[in-house]
C-alpha atoms as a PDB file:
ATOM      1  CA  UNK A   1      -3.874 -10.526   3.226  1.00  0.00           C
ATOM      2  CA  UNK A   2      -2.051 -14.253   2.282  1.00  0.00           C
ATOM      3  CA  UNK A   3       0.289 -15.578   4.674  1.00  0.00           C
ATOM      4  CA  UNK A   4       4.105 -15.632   3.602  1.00  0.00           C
ATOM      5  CA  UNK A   5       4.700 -19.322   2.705  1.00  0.00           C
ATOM      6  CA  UNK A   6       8.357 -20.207   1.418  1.00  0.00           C
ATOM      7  CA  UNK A   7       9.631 -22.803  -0.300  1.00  0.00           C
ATOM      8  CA  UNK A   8      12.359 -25.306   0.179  1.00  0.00           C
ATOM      9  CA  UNK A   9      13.277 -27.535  -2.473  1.00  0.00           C
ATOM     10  CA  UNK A  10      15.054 -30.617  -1.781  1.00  0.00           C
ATOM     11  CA  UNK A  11      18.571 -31.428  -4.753  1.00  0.00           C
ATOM     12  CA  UNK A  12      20.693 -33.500  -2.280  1.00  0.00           C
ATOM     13  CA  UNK A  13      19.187 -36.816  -2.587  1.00  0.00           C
ATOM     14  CA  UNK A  14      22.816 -39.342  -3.819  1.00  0.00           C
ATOM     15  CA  UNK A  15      20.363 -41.256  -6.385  1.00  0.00           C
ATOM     16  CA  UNK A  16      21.991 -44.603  -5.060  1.00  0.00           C
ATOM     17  CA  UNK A  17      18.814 -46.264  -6.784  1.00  0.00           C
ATOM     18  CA  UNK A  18      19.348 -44.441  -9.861  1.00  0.00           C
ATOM     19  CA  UNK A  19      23.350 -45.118 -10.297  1.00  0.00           C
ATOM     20  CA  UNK A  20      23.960 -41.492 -11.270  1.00  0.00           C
ATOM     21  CA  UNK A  21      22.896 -37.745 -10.181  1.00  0.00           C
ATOM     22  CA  UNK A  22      19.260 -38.381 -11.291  1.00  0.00           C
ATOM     23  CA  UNK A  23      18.811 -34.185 -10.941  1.00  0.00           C
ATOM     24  CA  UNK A  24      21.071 -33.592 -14.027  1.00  0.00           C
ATOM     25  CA  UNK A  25      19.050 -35.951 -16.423  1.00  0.00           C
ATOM     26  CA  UNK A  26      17.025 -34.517 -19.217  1.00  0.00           C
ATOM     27  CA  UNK A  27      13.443 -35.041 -18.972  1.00  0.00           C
ATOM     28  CA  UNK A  28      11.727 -34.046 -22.466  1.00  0.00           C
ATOM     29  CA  UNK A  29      15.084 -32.140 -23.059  1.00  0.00           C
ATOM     30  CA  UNK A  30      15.332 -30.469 -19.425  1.00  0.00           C
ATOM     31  CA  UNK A  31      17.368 -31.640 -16.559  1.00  0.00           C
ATOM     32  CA  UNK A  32      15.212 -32.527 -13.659  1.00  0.00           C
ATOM     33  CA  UNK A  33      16.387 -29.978 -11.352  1.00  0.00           C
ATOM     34  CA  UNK A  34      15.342 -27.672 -14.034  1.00  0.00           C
ATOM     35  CA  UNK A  35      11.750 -29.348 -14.608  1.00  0.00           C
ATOM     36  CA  UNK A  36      11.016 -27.931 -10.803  1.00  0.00           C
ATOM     37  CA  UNK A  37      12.392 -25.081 -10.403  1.00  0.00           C
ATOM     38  CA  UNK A  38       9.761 -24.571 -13.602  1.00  0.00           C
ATOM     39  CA  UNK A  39       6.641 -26.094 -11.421  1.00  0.00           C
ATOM     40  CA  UNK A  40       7.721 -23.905  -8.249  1.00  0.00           C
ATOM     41  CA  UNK A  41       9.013 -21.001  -9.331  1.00  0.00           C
ATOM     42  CA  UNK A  42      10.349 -18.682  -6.891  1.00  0.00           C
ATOM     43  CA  UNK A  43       8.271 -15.419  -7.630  1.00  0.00           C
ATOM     44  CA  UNK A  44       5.070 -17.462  -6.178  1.00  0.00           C
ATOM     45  CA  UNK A  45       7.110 -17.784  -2.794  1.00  0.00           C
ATOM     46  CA  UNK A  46       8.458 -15.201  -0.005  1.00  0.00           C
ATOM     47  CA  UNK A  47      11.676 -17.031   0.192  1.00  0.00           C
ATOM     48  CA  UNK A  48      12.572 -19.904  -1.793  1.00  0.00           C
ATOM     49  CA  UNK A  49      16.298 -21.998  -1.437  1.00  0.00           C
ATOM     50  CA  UNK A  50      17.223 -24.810  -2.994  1.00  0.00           C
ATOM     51  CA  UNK A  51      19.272 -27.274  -0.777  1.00  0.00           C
ATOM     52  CA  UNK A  52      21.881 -29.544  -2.872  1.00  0.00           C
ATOM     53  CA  UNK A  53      25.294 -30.442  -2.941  1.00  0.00           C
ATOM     54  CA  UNK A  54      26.165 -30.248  -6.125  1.00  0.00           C
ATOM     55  CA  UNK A  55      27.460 -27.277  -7.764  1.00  0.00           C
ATOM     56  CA  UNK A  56      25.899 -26.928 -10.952  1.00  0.00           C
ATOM     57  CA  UNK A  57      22.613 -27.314  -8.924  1.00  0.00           C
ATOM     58  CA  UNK A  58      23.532 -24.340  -6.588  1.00  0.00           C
ATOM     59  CA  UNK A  59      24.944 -22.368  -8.971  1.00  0.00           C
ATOM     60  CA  UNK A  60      21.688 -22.601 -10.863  1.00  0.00           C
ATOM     61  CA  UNK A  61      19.432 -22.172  -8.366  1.00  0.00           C
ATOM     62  CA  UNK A  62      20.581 -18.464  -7.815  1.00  0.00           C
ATOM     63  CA  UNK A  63      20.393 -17.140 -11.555  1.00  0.00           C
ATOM     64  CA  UNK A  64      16.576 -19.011 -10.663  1.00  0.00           C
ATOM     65  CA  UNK A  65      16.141 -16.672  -8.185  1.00  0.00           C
ATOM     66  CA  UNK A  66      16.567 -19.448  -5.175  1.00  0.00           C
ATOM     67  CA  UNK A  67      18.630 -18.887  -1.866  1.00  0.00           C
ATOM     68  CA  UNK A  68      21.692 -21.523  -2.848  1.00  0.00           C
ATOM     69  CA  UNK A  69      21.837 -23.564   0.326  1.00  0.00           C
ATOM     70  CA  UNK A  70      25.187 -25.948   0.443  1.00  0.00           C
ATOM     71  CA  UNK A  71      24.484 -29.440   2.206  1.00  0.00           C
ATOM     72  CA  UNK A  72      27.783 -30.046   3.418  1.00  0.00           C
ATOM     73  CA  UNK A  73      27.009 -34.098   4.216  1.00  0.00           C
ATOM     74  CA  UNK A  74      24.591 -35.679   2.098  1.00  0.00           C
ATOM     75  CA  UNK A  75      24.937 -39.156   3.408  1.00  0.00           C
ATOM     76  CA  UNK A  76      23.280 -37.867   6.335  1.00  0.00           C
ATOM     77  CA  UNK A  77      19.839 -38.067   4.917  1.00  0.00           C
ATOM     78  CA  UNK A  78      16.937 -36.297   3.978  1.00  0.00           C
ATOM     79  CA  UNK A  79      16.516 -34.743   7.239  1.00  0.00           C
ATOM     80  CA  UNK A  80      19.482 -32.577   7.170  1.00  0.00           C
ATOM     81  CA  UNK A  81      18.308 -30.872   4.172  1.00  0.00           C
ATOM     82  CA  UNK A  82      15.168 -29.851   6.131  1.00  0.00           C
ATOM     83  CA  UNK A  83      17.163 -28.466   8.341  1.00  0.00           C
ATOM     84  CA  UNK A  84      19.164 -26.386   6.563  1.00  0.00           C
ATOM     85  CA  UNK A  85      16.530 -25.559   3.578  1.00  0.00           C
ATOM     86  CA  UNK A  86      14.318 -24.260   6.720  1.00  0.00           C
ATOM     87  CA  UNK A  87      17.018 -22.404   8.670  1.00  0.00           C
ATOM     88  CA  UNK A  88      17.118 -20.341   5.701  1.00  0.00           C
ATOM     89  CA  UNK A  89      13.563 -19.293   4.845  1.00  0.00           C
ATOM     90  CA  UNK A  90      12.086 -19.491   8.200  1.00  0.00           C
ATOM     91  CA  UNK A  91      12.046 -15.870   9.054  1.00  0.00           C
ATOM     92  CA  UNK A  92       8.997 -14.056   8.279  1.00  0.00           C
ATOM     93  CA  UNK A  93       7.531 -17.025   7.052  1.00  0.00           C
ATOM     94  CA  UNK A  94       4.069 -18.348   8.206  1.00  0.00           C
ATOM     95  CA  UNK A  95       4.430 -21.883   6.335  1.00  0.00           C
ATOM     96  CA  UNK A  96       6.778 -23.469   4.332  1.00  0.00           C
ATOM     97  CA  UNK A  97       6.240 -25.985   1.131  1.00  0.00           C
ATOM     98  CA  UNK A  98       8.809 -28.569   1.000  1.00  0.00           C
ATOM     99  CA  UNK A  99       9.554 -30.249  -2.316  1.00  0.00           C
ATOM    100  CA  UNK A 100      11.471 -33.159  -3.566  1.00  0.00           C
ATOM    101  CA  UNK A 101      12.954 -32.578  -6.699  1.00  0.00           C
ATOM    102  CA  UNK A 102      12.546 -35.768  -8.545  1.00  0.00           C
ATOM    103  CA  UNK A 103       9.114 -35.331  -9.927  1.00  0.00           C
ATOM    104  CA  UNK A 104       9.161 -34.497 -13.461  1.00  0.00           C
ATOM    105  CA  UNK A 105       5.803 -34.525 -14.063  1.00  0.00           C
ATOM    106  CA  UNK A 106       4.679 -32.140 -11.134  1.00  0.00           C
ATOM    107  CA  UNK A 107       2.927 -28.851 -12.980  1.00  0.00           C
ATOM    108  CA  UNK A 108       2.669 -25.088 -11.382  1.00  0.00           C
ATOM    109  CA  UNK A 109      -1.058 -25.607 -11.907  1.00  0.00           C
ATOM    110  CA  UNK A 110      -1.147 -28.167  -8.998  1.00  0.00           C
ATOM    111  CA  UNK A 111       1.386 -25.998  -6.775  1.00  0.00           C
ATOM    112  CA  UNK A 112      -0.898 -23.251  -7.117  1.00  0.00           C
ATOM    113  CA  UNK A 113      -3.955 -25.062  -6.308  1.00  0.00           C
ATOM    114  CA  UNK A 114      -1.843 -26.332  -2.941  1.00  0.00           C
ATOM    115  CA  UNK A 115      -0.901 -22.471  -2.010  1.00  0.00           C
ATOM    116  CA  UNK A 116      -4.438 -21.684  -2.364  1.00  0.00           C
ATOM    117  CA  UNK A 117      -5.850 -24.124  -0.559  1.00  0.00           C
ATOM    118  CA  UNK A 118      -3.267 -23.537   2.293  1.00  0.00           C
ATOM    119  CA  UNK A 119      -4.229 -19.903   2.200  1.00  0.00           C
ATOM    120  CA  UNK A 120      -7.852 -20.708   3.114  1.00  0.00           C
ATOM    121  CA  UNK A 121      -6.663 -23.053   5.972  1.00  0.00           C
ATOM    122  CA  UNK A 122      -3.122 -21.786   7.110  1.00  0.00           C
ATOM    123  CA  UNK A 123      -3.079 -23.724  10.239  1.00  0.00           C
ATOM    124  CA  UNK A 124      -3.209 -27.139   8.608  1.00  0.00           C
ATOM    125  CA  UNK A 125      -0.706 -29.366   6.792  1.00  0.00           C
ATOM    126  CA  UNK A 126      -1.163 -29.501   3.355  1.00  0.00           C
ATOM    127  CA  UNK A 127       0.090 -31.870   0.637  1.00  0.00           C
ATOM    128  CA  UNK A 128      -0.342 -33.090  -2.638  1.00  0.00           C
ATOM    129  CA  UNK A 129      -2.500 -35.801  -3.217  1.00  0.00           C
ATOM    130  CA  UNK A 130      -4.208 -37.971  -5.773  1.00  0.00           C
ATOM    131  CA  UNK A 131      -7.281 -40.327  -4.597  1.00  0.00           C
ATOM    132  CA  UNK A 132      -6.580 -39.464  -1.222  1.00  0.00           C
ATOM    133  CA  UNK A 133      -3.037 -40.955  -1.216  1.00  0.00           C
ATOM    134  CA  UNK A 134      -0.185 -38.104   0.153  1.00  0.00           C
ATOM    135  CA  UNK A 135       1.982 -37.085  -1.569  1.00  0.00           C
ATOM    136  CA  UNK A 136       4.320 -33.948  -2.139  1.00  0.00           C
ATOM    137  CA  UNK A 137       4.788 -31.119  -2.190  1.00  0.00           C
ATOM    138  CA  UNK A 138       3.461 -30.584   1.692  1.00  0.00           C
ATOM    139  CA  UNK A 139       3.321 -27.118   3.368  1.00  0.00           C
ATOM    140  CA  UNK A 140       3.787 -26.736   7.208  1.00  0.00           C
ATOM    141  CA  UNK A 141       2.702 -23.717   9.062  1.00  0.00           C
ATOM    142  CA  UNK A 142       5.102 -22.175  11.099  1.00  0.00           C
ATOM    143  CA  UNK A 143       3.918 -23.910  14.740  1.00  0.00           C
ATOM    144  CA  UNK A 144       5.230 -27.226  12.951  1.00  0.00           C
ATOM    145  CA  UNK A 145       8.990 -25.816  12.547  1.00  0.00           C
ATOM    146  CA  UNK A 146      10.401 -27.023  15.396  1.00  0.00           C
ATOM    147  CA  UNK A 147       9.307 -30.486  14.999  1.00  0.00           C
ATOM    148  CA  UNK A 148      11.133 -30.193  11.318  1.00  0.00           C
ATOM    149  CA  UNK A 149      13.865 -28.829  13.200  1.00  0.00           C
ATOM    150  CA  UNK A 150      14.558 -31.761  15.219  1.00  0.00           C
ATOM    151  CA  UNK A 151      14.553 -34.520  12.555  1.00  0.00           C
ATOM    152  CA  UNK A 152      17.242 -36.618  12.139  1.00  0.00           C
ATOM    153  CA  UNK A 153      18.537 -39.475   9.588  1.00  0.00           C
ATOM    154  CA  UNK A 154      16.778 -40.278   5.749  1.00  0.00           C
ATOM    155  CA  UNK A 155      13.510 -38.849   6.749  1.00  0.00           C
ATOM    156  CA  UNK A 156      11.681 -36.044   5.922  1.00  0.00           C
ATOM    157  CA  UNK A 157       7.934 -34.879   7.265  1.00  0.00           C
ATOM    158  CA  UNK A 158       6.399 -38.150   7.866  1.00  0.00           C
ATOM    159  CA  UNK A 159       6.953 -38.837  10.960  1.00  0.00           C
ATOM    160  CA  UNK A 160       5.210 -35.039  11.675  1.00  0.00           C
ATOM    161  CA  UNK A 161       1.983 -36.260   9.902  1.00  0.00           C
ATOM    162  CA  UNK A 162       1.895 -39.070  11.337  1.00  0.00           C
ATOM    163  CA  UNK A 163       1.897 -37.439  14.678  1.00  0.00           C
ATOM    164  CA  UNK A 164      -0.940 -34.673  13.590  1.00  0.00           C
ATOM    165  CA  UNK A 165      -3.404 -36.654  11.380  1.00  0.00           C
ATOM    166  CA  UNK A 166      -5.981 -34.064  12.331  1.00  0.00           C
ATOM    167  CA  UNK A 167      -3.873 -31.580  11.101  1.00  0.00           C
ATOM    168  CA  UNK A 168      -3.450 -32.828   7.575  1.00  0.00           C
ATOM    169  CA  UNK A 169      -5.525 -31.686   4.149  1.00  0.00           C
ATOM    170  CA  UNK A 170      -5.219 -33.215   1.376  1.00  0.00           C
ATOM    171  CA  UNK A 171      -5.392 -31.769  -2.379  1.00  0.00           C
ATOM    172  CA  UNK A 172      -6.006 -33.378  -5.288  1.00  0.00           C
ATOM    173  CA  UNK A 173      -2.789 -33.087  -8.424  1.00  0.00           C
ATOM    174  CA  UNK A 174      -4.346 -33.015 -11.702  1.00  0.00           C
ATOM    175  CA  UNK A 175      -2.653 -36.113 -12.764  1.00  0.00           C
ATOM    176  CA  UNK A 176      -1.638 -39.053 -10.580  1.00  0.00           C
ATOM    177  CA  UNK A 177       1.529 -38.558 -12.819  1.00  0.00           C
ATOM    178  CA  UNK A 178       2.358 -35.441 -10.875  1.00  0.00           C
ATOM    179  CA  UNK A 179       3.107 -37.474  -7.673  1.00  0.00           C
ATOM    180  CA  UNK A 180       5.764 -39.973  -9.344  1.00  0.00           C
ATOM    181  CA  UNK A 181       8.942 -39.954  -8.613  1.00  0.00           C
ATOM    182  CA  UNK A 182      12.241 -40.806 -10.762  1.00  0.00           C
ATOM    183  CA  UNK A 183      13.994 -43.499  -8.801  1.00  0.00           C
ATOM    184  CA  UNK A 184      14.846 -45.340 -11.595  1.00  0.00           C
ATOM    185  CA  UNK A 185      16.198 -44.681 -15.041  1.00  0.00           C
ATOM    186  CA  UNK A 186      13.956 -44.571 -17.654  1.00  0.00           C
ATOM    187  CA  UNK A 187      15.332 -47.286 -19.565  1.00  0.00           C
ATOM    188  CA  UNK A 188      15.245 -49.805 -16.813  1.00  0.00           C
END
């Protein structure tokens, strides 16, 4: 039998790069936000939430089948969201996937493949890769939650993996593609 592995997705993010709420913006006709719930759906989880502070997000999120998790403060980084998003799938759960939710190009087929390969090691770290660069999503096993718990300021896991190399495996997306991020509008 699998281990439970939730999911947290990550909707807070102020887009001061991008000059506007990034999440609502159509990619090939669907908003962002939209584009991952799509690539991580919640049926392939044990708990999924969605952290954001925006309404239409939240509100969203739950006809998706996501815990809506409110992030009161924002400005108070990436962190914070961790926090909360964990808080609220932790129980029962024997991992957790953390995902950004600015990757439009990320595909189910590649989430999958990460579950999988976290099911045949469940004590390690697991994240997204392509060509051995890291990238996300990245699941951490329950022995890592505390150390997620007690982040603070704009950052999210990295400063775990860098403090368990050993611990990490890598798997490679389909497409380098998959990895990108939307910092920046498209017509910039």
């Amino acid at each position: 039998m699998s281990a439970p592995v939730s999911a947290v997705l990550l909707a807070s993010g102020l887009s001061r790069r991008y000059g506007s709420n990034k999440l609502l913006e159509p990619v090939d006709g669907l908003p962002l936000y939209r584009r991952a719930f799509a690539a991580l759906p919640a049926p392939l989880f044990h708990r999924a939430a969605v952290v954001s502070c925006y309404d239409e997000i939240l509100r969203a999120a739950e006809g998706a089948g996501y815990l809506p998790v409110f992030n009161p403060a924002p400005e108070e980084g990436q962190s914070l969201s961790l926090r909360l998003g964990l808080a609220a799938v932790a129980e029962g759960s024997a991992a957790v996937l953390f995902s950004v939710c600015d990757q439009p190009r990320l595909t189910q087929e590649s989430v999958k493949a990460l579950l999988t390969a976290h099911q045949r090691r469940p004590g390690r770290i697991t994240a997204l890769s392509h060509r051995g660069c890291r990238g996300n999503p990245v699941i951490f096993p329950a022995p890592y939650f505390p150390e997620l718990m007690a982040l603070t300021g704009d950052t999210g896991g990295a400063p775990i993996l860098r403090s368990h190399p050993e611990a990490l495996q890598l798997v490679e997306a389909a497409s380098p593609a998959e990895l990108e991020d939307m910092d920046v509008p498209p017509h910039r």
